[in-house]
Protein backbone atom coordinates (compact mmCIF):
# COMPACT_ATOMS: atom_id res chain seq x y z
CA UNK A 1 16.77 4.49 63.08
CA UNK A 2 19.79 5.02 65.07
CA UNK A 3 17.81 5.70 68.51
CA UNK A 4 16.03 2.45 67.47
CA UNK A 5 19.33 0.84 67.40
CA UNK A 6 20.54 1.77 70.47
CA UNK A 7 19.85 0.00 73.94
CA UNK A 8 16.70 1.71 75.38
CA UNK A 9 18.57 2.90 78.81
CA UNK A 10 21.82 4.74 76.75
CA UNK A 11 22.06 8.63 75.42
CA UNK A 12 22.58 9.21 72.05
CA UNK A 13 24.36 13.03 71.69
CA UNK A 14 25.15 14.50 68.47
CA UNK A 15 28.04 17.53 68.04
CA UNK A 16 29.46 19.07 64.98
CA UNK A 17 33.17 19.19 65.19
CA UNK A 18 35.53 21.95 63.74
CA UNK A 19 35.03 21.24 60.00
CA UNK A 20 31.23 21.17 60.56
CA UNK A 21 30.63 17.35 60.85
CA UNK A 22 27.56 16.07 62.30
CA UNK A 23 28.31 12.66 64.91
CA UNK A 24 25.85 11.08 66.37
CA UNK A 25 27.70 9.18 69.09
CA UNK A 26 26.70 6.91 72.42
CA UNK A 27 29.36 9.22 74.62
CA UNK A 28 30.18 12.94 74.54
CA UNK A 29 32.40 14.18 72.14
CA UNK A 30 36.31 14.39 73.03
CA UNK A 31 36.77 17.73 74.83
CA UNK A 32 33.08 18.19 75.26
CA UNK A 33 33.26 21.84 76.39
CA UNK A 34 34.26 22.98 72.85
CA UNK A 35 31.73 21.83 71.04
CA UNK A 36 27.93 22.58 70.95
CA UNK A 37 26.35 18.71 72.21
CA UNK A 38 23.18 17.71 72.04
CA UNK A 39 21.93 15.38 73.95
CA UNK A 40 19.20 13.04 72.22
CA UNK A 41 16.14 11.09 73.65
CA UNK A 42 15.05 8.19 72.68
CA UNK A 43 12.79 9.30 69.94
CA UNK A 44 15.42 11.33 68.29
CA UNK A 45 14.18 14.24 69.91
CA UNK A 46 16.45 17.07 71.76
CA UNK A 47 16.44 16.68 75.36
CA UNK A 48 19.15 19.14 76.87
CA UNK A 49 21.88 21.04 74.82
CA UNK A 50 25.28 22.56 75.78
CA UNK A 51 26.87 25.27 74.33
CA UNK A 52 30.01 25.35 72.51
CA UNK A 53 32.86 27.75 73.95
CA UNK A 54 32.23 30.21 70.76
CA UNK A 55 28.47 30.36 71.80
CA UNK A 56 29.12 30.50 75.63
CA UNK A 57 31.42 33.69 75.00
CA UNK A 58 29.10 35.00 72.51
CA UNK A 59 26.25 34.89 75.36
CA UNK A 60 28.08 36.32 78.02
CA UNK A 61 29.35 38.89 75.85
CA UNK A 62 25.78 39.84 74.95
CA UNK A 63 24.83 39.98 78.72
CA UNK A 64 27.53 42.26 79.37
CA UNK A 65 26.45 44.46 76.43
CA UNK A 66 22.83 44.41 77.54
CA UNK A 67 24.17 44.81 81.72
CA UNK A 68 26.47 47.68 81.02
CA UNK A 69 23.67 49.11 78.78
CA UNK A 70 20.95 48.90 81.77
CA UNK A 71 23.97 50.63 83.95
CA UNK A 72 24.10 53.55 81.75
CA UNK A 73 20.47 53.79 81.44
CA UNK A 74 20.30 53.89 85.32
CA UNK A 75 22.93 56.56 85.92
CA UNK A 76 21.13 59.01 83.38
CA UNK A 77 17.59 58.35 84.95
CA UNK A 78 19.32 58.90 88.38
CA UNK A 79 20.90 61.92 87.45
CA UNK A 80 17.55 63.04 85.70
CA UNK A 81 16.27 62.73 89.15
CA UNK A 82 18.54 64.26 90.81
CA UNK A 83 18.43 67.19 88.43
CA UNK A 84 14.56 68.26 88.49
CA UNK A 85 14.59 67.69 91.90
CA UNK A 86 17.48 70.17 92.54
CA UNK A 87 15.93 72.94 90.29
CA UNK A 88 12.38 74.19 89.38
CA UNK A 89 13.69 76.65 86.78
CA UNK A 90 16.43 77.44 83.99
CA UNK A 91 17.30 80.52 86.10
CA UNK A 92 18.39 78.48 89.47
CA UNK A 93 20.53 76.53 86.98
CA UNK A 94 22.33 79.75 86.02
CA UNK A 95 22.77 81.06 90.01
CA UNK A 96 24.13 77.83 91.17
CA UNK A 97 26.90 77.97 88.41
CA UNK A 98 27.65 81.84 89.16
CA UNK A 99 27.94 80.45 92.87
CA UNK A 100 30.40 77.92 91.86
CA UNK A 101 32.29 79.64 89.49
CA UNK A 102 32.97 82.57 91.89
CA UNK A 103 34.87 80.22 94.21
CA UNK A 104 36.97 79.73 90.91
CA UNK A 105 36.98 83.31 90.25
CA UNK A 106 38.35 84.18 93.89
CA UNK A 107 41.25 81.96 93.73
CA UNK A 108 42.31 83.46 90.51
CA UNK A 109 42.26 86.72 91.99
CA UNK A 110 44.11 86.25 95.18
CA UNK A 111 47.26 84.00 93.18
CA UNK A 112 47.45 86.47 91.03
CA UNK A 113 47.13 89.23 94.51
CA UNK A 114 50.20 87.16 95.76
CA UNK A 115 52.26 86.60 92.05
CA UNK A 116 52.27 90.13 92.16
CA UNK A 117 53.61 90.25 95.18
CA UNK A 118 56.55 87.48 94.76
CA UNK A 119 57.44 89.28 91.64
CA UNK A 120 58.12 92.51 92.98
CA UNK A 121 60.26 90.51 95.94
CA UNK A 122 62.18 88.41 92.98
CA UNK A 123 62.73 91.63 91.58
CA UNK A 124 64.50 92.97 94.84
CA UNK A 125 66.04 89.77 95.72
CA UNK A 126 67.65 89.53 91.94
CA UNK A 127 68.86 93.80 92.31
CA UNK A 128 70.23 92.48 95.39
CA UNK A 129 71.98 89.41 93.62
CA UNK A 130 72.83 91.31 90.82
CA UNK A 131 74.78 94.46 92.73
CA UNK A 132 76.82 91.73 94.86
CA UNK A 133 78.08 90.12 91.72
CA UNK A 134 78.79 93.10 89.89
CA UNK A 135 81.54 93.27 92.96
CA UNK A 136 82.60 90.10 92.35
CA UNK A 137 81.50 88.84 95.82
CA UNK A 138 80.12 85.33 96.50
CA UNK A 139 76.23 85.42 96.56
CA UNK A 140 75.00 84.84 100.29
CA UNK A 141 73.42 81.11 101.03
CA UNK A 142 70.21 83.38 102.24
CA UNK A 143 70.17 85.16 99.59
CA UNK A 144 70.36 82.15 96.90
CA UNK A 145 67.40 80.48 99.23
CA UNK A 146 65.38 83.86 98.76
CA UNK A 147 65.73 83.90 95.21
CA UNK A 148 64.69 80.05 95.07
CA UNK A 149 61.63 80.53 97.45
CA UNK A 150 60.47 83.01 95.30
CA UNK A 151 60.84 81.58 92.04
CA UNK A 152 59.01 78.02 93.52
CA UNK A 153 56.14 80.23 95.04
CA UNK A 154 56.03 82.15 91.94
CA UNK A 155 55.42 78.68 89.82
CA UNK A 156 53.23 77.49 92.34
CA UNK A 157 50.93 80.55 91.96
CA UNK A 158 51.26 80.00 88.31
CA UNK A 159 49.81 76.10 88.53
CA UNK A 160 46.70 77.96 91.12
CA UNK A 161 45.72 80.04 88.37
CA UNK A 162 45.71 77.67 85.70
CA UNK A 163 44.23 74.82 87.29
CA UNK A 164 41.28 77.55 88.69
CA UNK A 165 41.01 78.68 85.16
CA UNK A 166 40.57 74.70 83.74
CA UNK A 167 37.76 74.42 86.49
CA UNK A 168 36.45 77.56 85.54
CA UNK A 169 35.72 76.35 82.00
CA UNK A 170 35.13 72.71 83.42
CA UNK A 171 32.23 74.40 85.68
CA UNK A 172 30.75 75.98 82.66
CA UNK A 173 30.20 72.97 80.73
CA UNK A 174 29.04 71.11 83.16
CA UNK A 175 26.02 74.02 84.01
CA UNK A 176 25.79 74.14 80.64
CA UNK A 177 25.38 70.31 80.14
CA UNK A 178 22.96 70.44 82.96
CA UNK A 179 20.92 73.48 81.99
CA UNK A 180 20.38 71.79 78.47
CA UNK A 181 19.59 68.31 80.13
CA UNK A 182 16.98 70.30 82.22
CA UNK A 183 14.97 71.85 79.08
CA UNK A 184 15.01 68.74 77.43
CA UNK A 185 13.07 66.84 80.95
CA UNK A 186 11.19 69.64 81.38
CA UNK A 187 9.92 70.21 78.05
CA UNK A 188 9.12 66.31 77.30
CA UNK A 189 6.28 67.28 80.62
């Protein structure tokens, strides 16, 4: 009745407001972007709708979900890929981690070569500090910058060993990871 009403060449648009009241109006509602409008023809029928700000968020919030979801699907069928295309077997899986943790392996080995080292020096360098104060005589400048040197290479060495001995066990999981990835694509064949 109300489109009958109307003059044939205006819009009709109906929008629920905040409390859930239904208008039927000849404009827009008042700050139009918040609410969901309708726009009627002139049998009462709906011609074109616009979404409310809740159910714009609510879509693009759902694209995101579903976007970031076709992302992650990507990256794991690229890496799948990349994965049977770099090995034919379980047993090339285990070589190339032996490879890369020997790398690992030799750095451990030659810090701990060289703390060896700078610990006997420190030890020499701190007889040395140790006789000159038992004289009561000033320690040397050189001296004090030996026994400094040594105590910073000393730490540094330290850091070498344990960051080489993270990677180590990062390199394993990550083989392992792999290795487990590969039986799964492999078997599914």
């Amino acid at each position: 009745m109300l489109a009958l009403a109307m003059p044939a060449h205006a819009k009709l648009y109906k929008w629920t407001d905040a409390n859930g009241r239904v208008y039927y109006t000849d404009t827009p509602p008042p700050q139009s972007s918040r609410h969901a409008v309708t726009e009627l023809g002139k049998t009462g029928q709906a011609m074109k709708r616009t979404e409310s700000v809740e159910e714009r968020r609510a879509r693009e919030a759902e694209e995101q979900r579903i976007a970031e979801q076709k992302r992650i699907a990507d990256e794991q069928a690229r890496k799948d890929r990349a994965l049977l295309g770099t090995y034919t077997n379980e047993a090339e899986i285990d070589l190339a981690r032996d490879r890369a943790l020997e790398h690992h392996k030799l750095a451990i080995k030659g810090a701990q070569t060289r703390l060896n080292q700078v610990t006997v020096k420190a030890r020499e360098v701190l007889d040395k500090v140790q006789t000159i104060q038992s004289r009561d005589r000033p320690i040397p400048p050189f001296l004090q910058n030996q026994m400094n040197a040594t105590k910073k290479e000393a730490e540094d060495l330290k850091k070498i060993i344990l960051v080489n001995q993270e990677a180590l066990v990062s390199v394993r999981a990550r083989y392992d990871a792999d290795k487990a990835r590969f039986i799964e694509l492999t078997k599914k064949k």
